[in-house]
PDB file of N, CA and C in Angstrom:
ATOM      1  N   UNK A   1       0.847  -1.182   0.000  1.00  0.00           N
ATOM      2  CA  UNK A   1       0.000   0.000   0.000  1.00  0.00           C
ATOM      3  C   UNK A   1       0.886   1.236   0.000  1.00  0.00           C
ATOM      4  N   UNK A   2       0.465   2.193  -0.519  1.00  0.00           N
ATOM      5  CA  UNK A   2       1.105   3.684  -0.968  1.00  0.00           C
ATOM      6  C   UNK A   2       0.639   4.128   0.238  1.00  0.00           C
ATOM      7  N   UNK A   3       1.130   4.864   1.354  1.00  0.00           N
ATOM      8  CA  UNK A   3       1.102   5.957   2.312  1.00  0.00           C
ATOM      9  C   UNK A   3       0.550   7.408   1.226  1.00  0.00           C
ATOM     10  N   UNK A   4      -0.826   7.412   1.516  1.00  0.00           N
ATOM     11  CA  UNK A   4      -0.682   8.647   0.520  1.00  0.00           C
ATOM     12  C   UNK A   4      -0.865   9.820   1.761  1.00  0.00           C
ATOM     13  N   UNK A   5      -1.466  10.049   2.961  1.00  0.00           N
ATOM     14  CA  UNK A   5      -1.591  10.396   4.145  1.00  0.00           C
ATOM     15  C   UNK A   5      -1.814   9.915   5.536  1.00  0.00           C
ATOM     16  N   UNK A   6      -1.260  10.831   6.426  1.00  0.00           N
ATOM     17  CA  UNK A   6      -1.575   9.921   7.727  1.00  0.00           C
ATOM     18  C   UNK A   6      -1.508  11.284   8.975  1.00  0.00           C
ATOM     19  N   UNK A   7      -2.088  10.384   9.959  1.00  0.00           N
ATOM     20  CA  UNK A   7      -2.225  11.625  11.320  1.00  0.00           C
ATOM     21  C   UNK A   7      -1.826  11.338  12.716  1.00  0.00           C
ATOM     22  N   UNK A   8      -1.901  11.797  13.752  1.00  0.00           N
ATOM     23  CA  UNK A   8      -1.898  13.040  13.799  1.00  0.00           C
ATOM     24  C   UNK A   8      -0.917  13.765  13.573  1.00  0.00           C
ATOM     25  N   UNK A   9       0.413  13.351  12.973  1.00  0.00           N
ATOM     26  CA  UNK A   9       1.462  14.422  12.454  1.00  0.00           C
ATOM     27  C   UNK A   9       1.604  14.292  10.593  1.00  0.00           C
ATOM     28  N   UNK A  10       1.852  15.104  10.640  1.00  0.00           N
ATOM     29  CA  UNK A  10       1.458  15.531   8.899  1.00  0.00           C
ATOM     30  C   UNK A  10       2.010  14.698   8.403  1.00  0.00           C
ATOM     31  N   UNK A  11       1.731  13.275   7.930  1.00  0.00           N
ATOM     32  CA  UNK A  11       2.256  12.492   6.767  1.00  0.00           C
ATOM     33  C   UNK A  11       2.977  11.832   7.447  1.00  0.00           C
ATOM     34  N   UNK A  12       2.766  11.362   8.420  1.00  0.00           N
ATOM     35  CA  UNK A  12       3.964  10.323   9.466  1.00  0.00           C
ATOM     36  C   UNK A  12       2.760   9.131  10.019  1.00  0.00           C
ATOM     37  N   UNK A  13       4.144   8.008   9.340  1.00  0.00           N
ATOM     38  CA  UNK A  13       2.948   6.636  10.312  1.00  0.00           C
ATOM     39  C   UNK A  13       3.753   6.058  11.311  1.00  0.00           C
ATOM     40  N   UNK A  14       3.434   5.681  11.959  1.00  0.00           N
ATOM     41  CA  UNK A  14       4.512   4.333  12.856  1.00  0.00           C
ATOM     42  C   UNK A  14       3.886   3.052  12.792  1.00  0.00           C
ATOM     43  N   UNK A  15       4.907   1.890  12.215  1.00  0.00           N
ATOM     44  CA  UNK A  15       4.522   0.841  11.825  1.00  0.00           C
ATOM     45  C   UNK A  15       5.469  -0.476  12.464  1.00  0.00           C
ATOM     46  N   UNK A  16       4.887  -1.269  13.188  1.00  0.00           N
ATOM     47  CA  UNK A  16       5.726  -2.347  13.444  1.00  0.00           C
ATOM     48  C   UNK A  16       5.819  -3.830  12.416  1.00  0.00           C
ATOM     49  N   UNK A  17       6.719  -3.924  12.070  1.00  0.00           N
ATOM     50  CA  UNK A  17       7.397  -5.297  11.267  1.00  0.00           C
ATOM     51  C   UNK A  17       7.613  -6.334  11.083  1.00  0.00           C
ATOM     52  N   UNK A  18       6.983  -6.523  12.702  1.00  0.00           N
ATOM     53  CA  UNK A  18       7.399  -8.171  13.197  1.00  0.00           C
ATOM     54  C   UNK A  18       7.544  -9.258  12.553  1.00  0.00           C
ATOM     55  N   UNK A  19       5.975  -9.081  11.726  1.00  0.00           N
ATOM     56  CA  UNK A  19       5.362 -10.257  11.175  1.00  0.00           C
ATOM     57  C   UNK A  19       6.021 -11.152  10.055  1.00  0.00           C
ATOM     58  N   UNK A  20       6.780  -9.460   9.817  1.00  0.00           N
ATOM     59  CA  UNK A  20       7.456  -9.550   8.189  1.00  0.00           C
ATOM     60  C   UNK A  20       9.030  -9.879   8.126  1.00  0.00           C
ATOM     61  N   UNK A  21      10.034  -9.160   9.329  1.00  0.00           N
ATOM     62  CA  UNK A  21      10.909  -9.347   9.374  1.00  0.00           C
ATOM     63  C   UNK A  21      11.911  -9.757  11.003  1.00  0.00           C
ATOM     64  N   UNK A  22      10.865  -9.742  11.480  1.00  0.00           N
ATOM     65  CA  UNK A  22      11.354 -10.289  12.640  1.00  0.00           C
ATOM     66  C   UNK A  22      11.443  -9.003  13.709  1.00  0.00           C
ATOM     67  N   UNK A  23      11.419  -7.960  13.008  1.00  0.00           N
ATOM     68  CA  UNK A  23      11.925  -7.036  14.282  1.00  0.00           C
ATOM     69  C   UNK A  23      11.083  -6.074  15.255  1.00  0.00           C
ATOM     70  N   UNK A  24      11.158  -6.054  16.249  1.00  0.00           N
ATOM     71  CA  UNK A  24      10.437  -5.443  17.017  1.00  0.00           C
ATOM     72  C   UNK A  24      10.073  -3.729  17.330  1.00  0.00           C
ATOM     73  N   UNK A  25      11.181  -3.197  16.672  1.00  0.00           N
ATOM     74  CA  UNK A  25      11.155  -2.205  16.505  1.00  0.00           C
ATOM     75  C   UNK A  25       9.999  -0.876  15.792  1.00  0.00           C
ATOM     76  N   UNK A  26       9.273  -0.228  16.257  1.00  0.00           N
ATOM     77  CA  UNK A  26       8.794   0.371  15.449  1.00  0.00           C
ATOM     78  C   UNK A  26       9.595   1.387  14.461  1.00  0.00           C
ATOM     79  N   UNK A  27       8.597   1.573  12.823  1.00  0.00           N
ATOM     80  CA  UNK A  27       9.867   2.260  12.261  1.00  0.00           C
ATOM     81  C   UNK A  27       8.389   3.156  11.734  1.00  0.00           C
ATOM     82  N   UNK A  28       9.511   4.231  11.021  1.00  0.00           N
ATOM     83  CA  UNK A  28       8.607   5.174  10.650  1.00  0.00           C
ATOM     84  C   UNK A  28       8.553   5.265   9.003  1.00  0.00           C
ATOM     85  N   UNK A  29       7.255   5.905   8.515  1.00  0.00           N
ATOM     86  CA  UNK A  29       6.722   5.624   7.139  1.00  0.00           C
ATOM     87  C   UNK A  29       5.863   6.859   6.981  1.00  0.00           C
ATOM     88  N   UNK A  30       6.285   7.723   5.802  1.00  0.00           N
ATOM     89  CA  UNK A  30       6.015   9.076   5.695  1.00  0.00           C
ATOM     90  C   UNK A  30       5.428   8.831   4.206  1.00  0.00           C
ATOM     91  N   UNK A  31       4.006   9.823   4.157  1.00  0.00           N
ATOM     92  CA  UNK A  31       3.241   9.802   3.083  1.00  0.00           C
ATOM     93  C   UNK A  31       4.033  10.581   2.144  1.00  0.00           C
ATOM     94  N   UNK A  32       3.641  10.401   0.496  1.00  0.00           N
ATOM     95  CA  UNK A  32       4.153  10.988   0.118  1.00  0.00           C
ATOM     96  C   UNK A  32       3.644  12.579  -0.551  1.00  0.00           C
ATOM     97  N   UNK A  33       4.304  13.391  -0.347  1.00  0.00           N
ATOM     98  CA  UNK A  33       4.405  14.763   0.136  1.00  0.00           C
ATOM     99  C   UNK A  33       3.804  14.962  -0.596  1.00  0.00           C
ATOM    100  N   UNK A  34       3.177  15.546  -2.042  1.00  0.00           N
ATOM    101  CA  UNK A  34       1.943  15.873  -2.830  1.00  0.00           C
ATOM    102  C   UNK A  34       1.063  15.556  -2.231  1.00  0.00           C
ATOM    103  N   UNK A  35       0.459  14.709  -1.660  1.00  0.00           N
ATOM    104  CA  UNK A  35      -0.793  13.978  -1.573  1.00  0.00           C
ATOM    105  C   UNK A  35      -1.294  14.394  -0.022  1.00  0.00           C
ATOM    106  N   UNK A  36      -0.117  14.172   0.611  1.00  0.00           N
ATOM    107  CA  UNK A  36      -0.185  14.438   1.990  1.00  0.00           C
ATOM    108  C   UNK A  36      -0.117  15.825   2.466  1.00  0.00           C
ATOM    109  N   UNK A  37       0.432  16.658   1.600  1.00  0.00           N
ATOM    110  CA  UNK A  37      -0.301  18.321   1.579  1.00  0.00           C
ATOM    111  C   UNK A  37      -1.430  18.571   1.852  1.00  0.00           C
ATOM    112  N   UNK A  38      -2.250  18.062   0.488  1.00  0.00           N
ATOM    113  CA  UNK A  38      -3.514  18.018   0.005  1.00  0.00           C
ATOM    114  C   UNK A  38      -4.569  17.561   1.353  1.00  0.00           C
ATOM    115  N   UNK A  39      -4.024  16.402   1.399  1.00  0.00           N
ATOM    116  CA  UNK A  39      -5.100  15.966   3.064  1.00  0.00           C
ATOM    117  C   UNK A  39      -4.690  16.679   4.174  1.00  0.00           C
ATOM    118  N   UNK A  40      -3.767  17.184   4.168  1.00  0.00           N
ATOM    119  CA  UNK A  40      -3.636  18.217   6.030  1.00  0.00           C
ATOM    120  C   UNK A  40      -4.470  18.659   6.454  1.00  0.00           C
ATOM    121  N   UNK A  41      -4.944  18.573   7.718  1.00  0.00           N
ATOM    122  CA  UNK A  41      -5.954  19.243   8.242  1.00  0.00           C
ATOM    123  C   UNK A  41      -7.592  18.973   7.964  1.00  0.00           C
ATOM    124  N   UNK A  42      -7.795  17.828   6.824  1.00  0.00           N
ATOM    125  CA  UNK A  42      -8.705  17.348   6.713  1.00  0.00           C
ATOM    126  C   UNK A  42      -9.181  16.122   7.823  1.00  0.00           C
ATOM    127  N   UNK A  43     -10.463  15.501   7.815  1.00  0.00           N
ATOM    128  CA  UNK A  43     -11.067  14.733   8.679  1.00  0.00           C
ATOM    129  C   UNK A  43     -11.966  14.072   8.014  1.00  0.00           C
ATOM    130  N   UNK A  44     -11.982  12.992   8.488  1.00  0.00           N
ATOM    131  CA  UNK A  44     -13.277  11.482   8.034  1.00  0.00           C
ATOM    132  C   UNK A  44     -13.464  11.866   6.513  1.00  0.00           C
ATOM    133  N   UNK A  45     -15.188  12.467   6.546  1.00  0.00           N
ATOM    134  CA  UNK A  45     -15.530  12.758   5.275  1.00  0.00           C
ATOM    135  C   UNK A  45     -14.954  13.279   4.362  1.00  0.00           C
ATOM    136  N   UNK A  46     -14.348  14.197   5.020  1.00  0.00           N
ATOM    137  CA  UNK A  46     -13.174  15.301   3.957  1.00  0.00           C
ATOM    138  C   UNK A  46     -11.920  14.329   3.587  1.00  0.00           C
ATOM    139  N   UNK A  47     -11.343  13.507   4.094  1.00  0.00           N
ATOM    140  CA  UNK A  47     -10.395  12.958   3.531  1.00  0.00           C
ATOM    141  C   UNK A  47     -11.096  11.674   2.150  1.00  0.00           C
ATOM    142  N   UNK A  48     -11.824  11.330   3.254  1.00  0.00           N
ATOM    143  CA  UNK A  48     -12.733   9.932   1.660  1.00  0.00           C
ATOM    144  C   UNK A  48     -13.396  10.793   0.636  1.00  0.00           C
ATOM    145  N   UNK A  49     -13.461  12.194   0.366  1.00  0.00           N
ATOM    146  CA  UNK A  49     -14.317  12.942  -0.873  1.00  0.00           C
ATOM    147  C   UNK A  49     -12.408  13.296  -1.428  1.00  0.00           C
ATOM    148  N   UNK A  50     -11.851  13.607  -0.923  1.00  0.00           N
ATOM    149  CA  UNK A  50     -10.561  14.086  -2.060  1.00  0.00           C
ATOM    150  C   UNK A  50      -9.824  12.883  -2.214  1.00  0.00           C
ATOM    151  N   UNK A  51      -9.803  12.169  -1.381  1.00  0.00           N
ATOM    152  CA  UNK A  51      -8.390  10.323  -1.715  1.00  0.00           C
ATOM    153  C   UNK A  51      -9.521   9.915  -3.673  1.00  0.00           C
ATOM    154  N   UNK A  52     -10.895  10.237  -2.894  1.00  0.00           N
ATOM    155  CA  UNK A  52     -12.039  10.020  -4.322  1.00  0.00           C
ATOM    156  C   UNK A  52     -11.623  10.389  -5.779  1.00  0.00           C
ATOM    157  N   UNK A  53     -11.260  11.889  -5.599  1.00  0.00           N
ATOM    158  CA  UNK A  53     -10.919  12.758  -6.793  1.00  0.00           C
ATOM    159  C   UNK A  53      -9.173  12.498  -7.168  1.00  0.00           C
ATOM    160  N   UNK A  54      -8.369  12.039  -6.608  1.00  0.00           N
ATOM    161  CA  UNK A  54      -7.140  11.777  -6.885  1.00  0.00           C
ATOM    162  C   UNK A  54      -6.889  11.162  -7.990  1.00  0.00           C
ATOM    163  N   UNK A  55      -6.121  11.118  -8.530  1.00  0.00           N
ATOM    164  CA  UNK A  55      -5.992  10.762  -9.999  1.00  0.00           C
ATOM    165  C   UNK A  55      -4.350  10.669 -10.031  1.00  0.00           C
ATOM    166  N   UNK A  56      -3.375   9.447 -10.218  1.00  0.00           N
ATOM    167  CA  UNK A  56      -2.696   9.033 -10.743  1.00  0.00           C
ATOM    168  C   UNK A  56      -1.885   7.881 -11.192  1.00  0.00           C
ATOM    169  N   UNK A  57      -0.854   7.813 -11.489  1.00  0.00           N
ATOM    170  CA  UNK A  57      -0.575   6.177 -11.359  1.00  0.00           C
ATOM    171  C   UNK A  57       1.003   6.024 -10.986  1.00  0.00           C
ATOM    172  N   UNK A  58       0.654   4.856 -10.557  1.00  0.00           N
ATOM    173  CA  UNK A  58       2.078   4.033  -9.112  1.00  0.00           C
ATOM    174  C   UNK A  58       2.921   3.323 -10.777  1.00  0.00           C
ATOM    175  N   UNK A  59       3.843   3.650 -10.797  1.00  0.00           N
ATOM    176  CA  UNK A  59       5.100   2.291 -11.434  1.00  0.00           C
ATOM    177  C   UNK A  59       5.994   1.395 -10.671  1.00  0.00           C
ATOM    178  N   UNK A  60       5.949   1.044 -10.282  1.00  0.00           N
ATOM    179  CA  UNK A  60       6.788  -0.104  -9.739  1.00  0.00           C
ATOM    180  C   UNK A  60       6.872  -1.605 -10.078  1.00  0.00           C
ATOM    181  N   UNK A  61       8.175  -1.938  -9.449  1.00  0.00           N
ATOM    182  CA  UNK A  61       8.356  -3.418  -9.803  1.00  0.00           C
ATOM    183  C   UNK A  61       7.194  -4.503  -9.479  1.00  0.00           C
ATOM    184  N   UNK A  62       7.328  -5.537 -10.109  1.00  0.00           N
ATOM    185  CA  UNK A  62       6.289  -6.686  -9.977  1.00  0.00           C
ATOM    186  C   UNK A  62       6.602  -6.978  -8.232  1.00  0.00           C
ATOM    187  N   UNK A  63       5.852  -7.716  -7.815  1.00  0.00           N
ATOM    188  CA  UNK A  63       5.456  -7.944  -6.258  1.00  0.00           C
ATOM    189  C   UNK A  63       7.210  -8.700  -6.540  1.00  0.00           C
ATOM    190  N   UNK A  64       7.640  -9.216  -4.709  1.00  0.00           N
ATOM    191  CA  UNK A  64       8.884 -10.084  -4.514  1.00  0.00           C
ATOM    192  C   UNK A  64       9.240 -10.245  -2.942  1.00  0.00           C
ATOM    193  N   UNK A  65       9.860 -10.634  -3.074  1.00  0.00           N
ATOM    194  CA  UNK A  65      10.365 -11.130  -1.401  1.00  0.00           C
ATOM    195  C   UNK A  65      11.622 -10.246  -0.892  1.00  0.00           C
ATOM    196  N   UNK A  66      11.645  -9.021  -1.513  1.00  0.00           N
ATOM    197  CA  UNK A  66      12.402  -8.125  -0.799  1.00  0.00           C
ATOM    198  C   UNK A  66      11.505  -6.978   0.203  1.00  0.00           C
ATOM    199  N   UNK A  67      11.406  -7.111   1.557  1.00  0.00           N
ATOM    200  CA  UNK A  67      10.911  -6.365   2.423  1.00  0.00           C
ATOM    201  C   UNK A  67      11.652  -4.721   2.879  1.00  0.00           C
ATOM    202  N   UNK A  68      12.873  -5.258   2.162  1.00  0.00           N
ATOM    203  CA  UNK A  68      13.315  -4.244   2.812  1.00  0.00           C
ATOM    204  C   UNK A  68      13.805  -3.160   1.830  1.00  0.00           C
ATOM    205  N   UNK A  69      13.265  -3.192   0.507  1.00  0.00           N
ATOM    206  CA  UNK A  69      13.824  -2.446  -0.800  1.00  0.00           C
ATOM    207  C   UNK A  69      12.490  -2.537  -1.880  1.00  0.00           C
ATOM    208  N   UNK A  70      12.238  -1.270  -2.076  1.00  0.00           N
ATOM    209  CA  UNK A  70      11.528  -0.768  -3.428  1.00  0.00           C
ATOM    210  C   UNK A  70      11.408   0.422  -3.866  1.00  0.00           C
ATOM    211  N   UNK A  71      11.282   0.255  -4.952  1.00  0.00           N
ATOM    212  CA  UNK A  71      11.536   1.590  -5.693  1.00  0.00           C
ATOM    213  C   UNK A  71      10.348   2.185  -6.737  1.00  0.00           C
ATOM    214  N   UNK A  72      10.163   3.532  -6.653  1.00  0.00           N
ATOM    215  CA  UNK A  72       8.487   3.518  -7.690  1.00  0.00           C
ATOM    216  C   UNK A  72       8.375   4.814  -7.950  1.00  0.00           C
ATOM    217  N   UNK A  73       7.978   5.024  -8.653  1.00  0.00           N
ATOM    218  CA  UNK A  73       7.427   6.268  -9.417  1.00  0.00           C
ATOM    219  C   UNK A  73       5.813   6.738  -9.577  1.00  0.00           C
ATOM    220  N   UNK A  74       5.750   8.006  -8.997  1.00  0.00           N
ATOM    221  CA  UNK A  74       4.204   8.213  -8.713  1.00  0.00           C
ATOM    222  C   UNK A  74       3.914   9.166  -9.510  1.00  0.00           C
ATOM    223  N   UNK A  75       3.235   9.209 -10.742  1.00  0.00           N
ATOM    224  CA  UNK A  75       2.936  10.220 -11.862  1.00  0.00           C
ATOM    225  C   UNK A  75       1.791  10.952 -11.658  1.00  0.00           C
ATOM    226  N   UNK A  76       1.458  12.268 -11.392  1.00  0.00           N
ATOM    227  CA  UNK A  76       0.461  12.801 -10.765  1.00  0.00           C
ATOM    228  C   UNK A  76       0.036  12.983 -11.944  1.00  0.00           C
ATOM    229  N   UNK A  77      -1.799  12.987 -12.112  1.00  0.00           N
ATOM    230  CA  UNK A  77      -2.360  13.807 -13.374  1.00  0.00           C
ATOM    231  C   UNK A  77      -2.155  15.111 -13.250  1.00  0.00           C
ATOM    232  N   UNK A  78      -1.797  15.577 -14.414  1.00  0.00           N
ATOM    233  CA  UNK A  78      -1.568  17.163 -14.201  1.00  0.00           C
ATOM    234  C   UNK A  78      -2.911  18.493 -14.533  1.00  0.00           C
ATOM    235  N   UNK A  79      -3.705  17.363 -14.359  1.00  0.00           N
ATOM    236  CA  UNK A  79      -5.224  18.355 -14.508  1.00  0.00           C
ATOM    237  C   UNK A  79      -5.778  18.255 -13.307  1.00  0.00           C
ATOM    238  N   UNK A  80      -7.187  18.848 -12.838  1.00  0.00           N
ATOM    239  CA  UNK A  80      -8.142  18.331 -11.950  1.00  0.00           C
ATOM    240  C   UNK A  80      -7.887  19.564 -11.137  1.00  0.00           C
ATOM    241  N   UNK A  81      -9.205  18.991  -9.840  1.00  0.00           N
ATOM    242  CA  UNK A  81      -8.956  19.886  -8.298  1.00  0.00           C
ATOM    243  C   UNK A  81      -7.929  20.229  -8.067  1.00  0.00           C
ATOM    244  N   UNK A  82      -6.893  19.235  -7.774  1.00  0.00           N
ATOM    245  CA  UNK A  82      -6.013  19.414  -6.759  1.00  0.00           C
ATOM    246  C   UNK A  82      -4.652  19.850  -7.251  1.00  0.00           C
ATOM    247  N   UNK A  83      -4.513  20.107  -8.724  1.00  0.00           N
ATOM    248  CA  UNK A  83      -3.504  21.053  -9.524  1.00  0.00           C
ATOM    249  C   UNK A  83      -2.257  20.226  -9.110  1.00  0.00           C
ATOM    250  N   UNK A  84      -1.613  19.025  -9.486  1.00  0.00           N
ATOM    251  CA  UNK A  84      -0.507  18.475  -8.922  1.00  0.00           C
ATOM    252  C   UNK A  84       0.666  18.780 -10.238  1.00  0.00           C
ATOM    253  N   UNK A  85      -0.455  19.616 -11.262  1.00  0.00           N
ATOM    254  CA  UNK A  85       0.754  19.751 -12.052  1.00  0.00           C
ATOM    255  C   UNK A  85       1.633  18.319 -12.869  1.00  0.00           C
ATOM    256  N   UNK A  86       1.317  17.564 -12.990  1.00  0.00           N
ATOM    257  CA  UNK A  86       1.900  16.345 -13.522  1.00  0.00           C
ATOM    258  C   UNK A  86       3.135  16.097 -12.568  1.00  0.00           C
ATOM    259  N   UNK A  87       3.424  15.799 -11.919  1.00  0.00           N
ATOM    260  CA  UNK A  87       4.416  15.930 -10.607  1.00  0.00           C
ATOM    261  C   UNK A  87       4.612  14.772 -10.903  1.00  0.00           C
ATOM    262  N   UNK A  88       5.953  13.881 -10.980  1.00  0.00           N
ATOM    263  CA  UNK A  88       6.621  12.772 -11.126  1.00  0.00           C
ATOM    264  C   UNK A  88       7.146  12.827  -9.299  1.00  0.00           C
ATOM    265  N   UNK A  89       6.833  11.794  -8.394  1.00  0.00           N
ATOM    266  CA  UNK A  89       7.577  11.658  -7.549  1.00  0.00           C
ATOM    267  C   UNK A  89       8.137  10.380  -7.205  1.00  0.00           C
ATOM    268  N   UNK A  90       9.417  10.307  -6.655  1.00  0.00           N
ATOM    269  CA  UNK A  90       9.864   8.914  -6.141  1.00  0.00           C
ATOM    270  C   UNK A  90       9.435   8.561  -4.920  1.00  0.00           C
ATOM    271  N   UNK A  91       8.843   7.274  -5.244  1.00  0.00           N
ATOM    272  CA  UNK A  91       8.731   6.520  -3.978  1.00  0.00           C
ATOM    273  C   UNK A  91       9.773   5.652  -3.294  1.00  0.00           C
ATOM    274  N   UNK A  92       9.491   5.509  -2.140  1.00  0.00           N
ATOM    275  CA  UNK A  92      10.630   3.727  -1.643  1.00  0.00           C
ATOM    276  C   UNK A  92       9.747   3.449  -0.612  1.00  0.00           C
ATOM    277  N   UNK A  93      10.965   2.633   0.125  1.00  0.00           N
ATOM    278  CA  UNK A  93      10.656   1.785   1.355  1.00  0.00           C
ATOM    279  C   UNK A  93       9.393   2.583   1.904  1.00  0.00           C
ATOM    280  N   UNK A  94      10.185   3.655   2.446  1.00  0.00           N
ATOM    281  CA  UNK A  94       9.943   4.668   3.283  1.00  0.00           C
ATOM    282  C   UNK A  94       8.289   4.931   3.687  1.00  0.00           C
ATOM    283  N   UNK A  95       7.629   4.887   2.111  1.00  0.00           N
ATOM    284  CA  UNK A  95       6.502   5.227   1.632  1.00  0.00           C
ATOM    285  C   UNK A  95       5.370   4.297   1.727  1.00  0.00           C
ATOM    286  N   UNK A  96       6.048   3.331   1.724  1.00  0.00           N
ATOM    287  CA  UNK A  96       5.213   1.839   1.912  1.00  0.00           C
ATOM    288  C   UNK A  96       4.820   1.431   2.658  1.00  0.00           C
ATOM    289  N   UNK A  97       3.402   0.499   2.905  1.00  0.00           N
ATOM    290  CA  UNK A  97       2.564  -0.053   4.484  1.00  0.00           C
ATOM    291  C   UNK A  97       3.080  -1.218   3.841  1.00  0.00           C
ATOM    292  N   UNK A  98       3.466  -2.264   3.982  1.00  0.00           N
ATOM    293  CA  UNK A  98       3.512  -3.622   3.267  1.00  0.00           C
ATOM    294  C   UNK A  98       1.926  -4.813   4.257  1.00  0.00           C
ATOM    295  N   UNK A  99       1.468  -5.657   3.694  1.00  0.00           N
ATOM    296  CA  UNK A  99       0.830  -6.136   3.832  1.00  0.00           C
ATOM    297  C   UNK A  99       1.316  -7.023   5.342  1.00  0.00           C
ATOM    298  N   UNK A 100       0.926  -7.141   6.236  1.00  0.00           N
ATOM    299  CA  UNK A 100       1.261  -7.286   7.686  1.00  0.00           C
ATOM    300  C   UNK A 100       1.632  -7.071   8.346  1.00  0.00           C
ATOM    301  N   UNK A 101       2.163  -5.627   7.962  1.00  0.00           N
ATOM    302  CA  UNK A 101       2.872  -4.740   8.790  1.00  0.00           C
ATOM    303  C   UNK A 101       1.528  -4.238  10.164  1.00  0.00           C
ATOM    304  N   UNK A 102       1.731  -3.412  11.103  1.00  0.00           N
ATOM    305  CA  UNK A 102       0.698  -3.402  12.260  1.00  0.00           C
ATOM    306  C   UNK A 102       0.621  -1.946  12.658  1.00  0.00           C
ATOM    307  N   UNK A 103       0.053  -0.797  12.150  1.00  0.00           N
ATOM    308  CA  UNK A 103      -0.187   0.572  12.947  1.00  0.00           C
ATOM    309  C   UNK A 103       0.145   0.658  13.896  1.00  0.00           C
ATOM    310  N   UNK A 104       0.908   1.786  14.382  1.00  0.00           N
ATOM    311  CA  UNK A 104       0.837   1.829  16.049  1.00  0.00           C
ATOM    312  C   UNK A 104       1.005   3.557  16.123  1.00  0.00           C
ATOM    313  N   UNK A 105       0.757   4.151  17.283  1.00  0.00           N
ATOM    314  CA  UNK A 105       0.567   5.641  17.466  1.00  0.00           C
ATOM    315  C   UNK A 105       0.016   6.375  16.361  1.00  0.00           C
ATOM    316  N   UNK A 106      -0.463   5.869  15.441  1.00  0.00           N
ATOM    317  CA  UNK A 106      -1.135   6.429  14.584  1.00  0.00           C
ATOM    318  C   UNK A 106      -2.855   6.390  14.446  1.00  0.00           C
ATOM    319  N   UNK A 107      -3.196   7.422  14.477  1.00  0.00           N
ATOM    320  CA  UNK A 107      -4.385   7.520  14.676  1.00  0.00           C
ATOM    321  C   UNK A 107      -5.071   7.372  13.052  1.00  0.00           C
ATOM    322  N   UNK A 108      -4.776   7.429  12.043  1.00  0.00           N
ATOM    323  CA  UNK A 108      -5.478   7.208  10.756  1.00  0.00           C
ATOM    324  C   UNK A 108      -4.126   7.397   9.527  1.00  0.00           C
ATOM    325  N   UNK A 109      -4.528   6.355   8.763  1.00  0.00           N
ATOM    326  CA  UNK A 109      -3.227   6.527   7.421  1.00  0.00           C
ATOM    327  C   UNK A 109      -4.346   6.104   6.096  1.00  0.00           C
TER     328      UNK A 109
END
């Protein structure tokens, strides 16, 4: 999953790993910054009516058994509401919820 926002600090998740790599540690996972502008300061309804209107597309590699490495490209439409301007951004690790990973101090992503 793409971190496209999260709360209560602007675009910051905390996520534990266990499941995936053994470690106990919580680590941190930051939305990526176009998107997570856009939702600041929004709530419930207001965030599910604009994630609605978003418009672009993810490139990345085919799925794999590296947990700890990826790399991707997020092509914003450069029309619409939210004016992203066609914005090419890089993604990674960083950006990523991976599938069993576990929320923690985060109140919504």
């Amino acid at each position: 999953l793409l971190l496209l926002g999260a709360s209560p600090e602007a675009g910051s998740a905390w996520v534990n790993t266990k499941p995936l790599d053994g470690e106990s540690d919580t680590k941190l996972r930051m939305a990526v910054a176009p998107t997570s502008l856009q939702l600041e300061g929004l709530r419930g309804p207001e965030v599910a009516e604009r994630l609605a209107r978003f418009d672009g597309t993810l490139l990345c590699e085919l799925p794999n058994d590296k947990v700890n490495d990826f790399v991707g490209r997020l092509q914003l439409c450069p029309s619409g509401p939210h004016k992203f301007g066609g914005a090419r951004v890089t993604v990674d690790r960083d950006n990523m919820l991976l599938r069993g990973c576990q929320l923690r101090n985060t109140e919504a992503a």
